[in-house]
Protein backbone atom coordinates (compact mmCIF):
# COMPACT_ATOMS: atom_id res chain seq x y z
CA UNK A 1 0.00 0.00 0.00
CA UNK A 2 1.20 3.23 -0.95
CA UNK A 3 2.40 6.33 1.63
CA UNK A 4 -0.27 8.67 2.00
CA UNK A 5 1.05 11.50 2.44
CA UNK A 6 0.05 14.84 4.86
CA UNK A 7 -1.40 17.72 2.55
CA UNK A 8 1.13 20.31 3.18
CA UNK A 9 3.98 17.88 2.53
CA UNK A 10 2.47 17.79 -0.75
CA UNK A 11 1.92 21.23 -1.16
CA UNK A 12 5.39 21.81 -0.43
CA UNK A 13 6.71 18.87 -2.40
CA UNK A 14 4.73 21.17 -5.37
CA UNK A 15 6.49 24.03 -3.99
CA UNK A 16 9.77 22.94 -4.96
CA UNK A 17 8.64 21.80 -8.36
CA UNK A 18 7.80 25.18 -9.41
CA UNK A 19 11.08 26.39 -8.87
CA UNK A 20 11.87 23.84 -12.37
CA UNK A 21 9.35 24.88 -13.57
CA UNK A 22 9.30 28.57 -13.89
CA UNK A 23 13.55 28.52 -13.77
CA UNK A 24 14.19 29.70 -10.90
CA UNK A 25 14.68 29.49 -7.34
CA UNK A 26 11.69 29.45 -4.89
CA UNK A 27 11.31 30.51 -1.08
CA UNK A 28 12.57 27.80 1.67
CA UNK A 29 10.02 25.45 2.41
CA UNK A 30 10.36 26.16 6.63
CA UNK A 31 9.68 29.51 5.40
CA UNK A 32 6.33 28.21 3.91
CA UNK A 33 5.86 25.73 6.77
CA UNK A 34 8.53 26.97 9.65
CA UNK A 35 6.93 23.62 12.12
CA UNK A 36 8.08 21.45 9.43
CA UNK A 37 10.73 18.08 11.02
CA UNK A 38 13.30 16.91 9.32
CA UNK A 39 11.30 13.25 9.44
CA UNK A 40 8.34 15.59 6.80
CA UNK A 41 11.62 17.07 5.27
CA UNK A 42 12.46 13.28 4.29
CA UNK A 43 8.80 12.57 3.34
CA UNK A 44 8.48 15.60 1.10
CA UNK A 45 11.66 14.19 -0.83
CA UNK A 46 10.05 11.10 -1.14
CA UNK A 47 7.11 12.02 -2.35
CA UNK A 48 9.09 14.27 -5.53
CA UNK A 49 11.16 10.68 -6.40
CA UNK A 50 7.55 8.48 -6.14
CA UNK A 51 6.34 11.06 -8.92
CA UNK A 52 9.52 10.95 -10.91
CA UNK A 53 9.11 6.76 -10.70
CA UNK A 54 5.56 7.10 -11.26
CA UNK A 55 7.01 8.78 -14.47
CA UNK A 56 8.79 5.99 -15.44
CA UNK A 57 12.26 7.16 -14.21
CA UNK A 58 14.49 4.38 -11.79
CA UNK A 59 17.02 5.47 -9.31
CA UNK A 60 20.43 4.07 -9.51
CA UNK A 61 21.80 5.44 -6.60
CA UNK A 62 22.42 7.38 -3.73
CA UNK A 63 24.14 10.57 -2.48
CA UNK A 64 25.40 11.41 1.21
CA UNK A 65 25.54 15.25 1.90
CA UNK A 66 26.93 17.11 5.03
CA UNK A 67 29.42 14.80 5.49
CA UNK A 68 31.73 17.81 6.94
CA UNK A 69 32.01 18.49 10.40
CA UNK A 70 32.30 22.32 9.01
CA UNK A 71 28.95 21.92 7.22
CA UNK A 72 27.36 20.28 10.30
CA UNK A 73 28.29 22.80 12.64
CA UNK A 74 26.90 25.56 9.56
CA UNK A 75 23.72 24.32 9.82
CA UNK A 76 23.25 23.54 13.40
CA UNK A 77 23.06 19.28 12.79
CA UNK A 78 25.47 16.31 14.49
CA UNK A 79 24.52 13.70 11.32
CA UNK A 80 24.64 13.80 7.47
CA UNK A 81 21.62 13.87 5.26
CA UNK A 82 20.98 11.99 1.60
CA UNK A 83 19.45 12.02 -1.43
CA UNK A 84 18.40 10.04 -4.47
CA UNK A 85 20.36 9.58 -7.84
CA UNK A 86 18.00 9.11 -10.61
CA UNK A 87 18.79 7.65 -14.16
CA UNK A 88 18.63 11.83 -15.79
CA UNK A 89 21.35 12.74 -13.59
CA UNK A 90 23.66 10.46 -15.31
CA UNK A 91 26.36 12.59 -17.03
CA UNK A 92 28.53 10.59 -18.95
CA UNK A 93 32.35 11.24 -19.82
CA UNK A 94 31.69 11.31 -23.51
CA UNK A 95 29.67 14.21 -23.33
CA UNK A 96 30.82 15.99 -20.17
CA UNK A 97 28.86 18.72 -20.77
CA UNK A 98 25.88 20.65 -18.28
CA UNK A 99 23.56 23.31 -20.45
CA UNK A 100 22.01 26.47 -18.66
CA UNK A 101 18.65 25.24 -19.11
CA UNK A 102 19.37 22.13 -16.43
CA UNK A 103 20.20 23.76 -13.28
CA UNK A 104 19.48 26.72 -11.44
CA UNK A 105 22.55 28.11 -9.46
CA UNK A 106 24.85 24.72 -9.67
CA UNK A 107 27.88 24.05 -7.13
CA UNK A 108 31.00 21.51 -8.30
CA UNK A 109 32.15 18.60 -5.70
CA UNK A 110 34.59 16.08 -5.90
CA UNK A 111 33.71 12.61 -4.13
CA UNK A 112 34.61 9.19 -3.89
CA UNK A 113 32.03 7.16 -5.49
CA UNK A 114 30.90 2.87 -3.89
CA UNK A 115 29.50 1.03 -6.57
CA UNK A 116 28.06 -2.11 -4.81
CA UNK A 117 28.08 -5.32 -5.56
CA UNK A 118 25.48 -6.33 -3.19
CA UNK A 119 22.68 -4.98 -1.18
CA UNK A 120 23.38 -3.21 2.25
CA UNK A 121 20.34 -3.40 4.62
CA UNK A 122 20.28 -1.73 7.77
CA UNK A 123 20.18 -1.04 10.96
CA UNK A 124 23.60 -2.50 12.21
CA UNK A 125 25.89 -1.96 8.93
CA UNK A 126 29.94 -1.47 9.75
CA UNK A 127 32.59 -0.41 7.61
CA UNK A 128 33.73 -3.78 6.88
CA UNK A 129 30.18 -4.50 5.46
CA UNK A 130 30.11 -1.14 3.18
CA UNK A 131 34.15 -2.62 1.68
CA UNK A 132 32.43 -6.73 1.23
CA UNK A 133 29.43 -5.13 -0.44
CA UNK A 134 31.26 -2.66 -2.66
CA UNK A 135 32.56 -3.79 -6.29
CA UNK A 136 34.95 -0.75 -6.80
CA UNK A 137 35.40 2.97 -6.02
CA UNK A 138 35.94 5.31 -8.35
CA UNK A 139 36.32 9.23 -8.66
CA UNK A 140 33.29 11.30 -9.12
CA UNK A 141 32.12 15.28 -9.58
CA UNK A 142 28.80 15.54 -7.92
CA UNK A 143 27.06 18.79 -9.38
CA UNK A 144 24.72 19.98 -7.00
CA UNK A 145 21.86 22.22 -7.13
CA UNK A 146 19.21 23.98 -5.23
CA UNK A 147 15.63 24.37 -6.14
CA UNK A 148 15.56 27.32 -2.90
CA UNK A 149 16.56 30.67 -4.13
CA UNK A 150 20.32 32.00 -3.65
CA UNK A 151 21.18 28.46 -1.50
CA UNK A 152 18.69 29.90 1.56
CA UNK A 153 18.99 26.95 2.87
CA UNK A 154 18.26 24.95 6.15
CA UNK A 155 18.90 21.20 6.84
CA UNK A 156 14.95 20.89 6.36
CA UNK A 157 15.09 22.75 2.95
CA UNK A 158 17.83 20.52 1.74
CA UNK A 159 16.49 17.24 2.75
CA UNK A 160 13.33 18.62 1.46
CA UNK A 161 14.66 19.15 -1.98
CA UNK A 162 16.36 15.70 -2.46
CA UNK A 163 19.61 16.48 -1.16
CA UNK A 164 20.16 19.16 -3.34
CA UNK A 165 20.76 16.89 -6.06
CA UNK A 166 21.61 17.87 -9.81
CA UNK A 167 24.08 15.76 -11.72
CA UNK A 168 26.98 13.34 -11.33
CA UNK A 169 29.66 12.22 -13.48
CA UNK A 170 32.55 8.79 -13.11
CA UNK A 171 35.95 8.77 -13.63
CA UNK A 172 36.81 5.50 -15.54
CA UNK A 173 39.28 4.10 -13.09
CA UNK A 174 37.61 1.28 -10.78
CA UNK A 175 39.36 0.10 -7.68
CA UNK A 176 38.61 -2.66 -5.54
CA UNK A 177 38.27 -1.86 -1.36
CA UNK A 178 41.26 -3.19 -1.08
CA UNK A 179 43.35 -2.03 -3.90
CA UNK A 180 42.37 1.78 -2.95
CA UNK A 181 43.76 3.79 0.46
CA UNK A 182 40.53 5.36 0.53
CA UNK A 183 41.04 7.72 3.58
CA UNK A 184 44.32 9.02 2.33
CA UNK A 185 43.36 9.44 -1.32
CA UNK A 186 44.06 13.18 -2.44
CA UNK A 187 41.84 15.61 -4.34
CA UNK A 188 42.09 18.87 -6.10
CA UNK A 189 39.42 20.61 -7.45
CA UNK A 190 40.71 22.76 -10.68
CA UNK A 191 38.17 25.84 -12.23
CA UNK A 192 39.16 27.30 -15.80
CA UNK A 193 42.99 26.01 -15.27
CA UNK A 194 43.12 27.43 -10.93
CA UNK A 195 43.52 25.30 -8.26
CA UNK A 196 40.57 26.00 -5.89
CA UNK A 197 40.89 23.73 -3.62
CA UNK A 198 41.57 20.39 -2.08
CA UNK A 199 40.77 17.62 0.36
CA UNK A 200 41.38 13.86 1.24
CA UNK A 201 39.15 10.73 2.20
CA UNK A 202 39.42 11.51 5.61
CA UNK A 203 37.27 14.95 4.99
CA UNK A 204 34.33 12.67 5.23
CA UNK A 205 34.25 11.77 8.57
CA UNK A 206 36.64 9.93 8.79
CA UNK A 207 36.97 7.34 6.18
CA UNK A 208 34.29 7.69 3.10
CA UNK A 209 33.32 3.93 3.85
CA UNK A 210 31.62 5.30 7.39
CA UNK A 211 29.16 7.40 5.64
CA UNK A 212 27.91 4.57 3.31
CA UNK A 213 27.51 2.90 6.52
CA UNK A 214 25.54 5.73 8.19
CA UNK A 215 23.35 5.87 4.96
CA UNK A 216 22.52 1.97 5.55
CA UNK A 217 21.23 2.13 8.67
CA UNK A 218 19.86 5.51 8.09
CA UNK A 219 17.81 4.00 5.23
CA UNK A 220 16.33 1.42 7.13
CA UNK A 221 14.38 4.12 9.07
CA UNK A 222 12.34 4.79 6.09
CA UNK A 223 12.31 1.22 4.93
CA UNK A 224 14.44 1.63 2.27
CA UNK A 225 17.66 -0.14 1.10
CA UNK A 226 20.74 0.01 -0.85
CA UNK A 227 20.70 -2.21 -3.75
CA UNK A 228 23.42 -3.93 -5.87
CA UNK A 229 24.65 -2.26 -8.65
CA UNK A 230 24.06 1.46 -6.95
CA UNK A 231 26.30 4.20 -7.11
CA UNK A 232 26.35 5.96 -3.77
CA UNK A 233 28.46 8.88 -3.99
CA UNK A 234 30.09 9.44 -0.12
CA UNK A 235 30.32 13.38 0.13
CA UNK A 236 32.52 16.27 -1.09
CA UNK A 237 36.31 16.40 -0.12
CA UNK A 238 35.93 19.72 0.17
CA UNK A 239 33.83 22.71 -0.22
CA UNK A 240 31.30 23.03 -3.08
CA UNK A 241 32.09 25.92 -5.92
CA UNK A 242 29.68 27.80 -7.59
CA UNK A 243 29.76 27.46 -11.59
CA UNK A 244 28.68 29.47 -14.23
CA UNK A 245 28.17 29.07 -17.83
CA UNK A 246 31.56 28.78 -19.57
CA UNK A 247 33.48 27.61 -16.56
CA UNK A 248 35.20 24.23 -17.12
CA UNK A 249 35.98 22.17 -13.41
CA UNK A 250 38.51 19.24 -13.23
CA UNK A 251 39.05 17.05 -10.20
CA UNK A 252 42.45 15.33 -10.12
CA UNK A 253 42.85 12.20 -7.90
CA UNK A 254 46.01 10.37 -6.32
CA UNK A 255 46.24 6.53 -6.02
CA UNK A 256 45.70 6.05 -9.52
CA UNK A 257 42.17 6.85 -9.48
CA UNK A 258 43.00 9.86 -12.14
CA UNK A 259 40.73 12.84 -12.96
CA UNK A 260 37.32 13.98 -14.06
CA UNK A 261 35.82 16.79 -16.17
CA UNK A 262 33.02 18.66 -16.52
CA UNK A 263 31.99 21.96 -18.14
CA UNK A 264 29.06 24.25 -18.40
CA UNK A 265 27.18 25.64 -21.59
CA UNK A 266 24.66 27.48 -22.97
CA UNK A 267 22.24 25.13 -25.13
């Protein structure tokens, strides 16, 4: 049976849909509903990815946000939050490429990326069950995105809106758990040829495994799972940078894992 669903979580889940719709950013949802909990935060993003299914879209993954104790403190929260990857936010690395008419004010991150090789079902996943249920990691830019104008944002307003989730592209080198130092892995983030900044596995609480493993158990709250052949992409290395049309981003990895690419054009 499905999730019925309170009437102002689906007013506001139509809330943020307006703000693709018309092209622009809307106001926060807590300012449209300030009682709302981050439990109807989590139900209003649910609802948006049960009408994209309904569409006929699948998801094929998941992302972890807040993963920095920085961003935590920001925002006034002691966990992460998450989002879903759906099959249209697939970029892929032969046409690297995000047009103006697909996000709204878009921010570049460079992750880690578990693709697994087996479902992880909460409560009571560790570490070592995120490394025997991944196939390989592999470099990833996470573009994210918000639907609330000028980034306005609360933890409520992002969870609300999915995460903030846009786009994500893959590097093409795969590693194996065991093949890849994970937590010491090195990352710079490159805009129009200038190193902006950089970060390490550890950025991510600790080890990018842990958050996978916080997203697990976190799932199984809402009765939800993380199925084989997902791509869940751990959190930034470091801060997200705001991108504009003509900027080009590159994210160079240590440990083999090599770079990624993206750039941003007009249609």
């Amino acid at each position: 049976m499905s999730k019925v669903y309170e009437p102002y979580v689906v007013k506001l889940a139509h809330h943020l849909c307006e703000a693709v719709n018309q092209g622009e950013g809307v106001s926060p949802v807590i300012s449209e509903y300030p009682a709302l909990t981050v439990k109807e935060a989590y139900d209003i993003q649910l609802y948006n990815v049960n009408a994209q299914l309904a569409e006929g879209k699948s998801i094929v993954g998941k992302k972890i946000g807040l993963t920095s104790k920085a961003m935590q403190e920001s925002l006034g929260v002691d966990e992460p939050d998450y989002g879903h990857l759906l099959e249209d936010m697939v970029i892929t690395k032969d046409q690297p490429v995000i047009y103006s008419d697909q996000v709204l004010q878009p921010r570049v991150e460079g992750e880690l990326a578990f693709i697994l090789k087996e479902d992880l079902v909460g409560p009571n996943v560790t570490v070592e069950d995120v490394l025997a249920a991944t196939e390989s990691i592999v470099a990833a830019i996470e573009i994210v995105d918000s639907r609330v104008k000028d980034w306005q944002i609360t933890l409520r307003d992002t969870v609300a809106d999915n995460g903030s989730s846009a786009f994500y592209i893959l590097g093409d080198n795969h590693f194996a758990p065991a093949d890849l130092d994970r937590i010491g892995v090195k990352m710079q983030l490159w805009k129009n040829g200038e190193l902006i900044n950089e970060g390490d596995g550890s950025a991510v609480l600790g080890d990018p495994a842990y958050c996978v493993a916080w997203l697990a158990n976190k799932l199984y709250e809402f009765d939800i799972t993380l199925k084989k052949g997902e791509v869940i992409l751990a959190g930034a290395l470091s801060a997200a940078i705001p991108a504009v049309i003509g900027d080009e981003f590159e994210v160079k990895f240590t440990e083999g894992l090599g770079d990624v690419k993206i750039k941003f054009e007009e249609r």
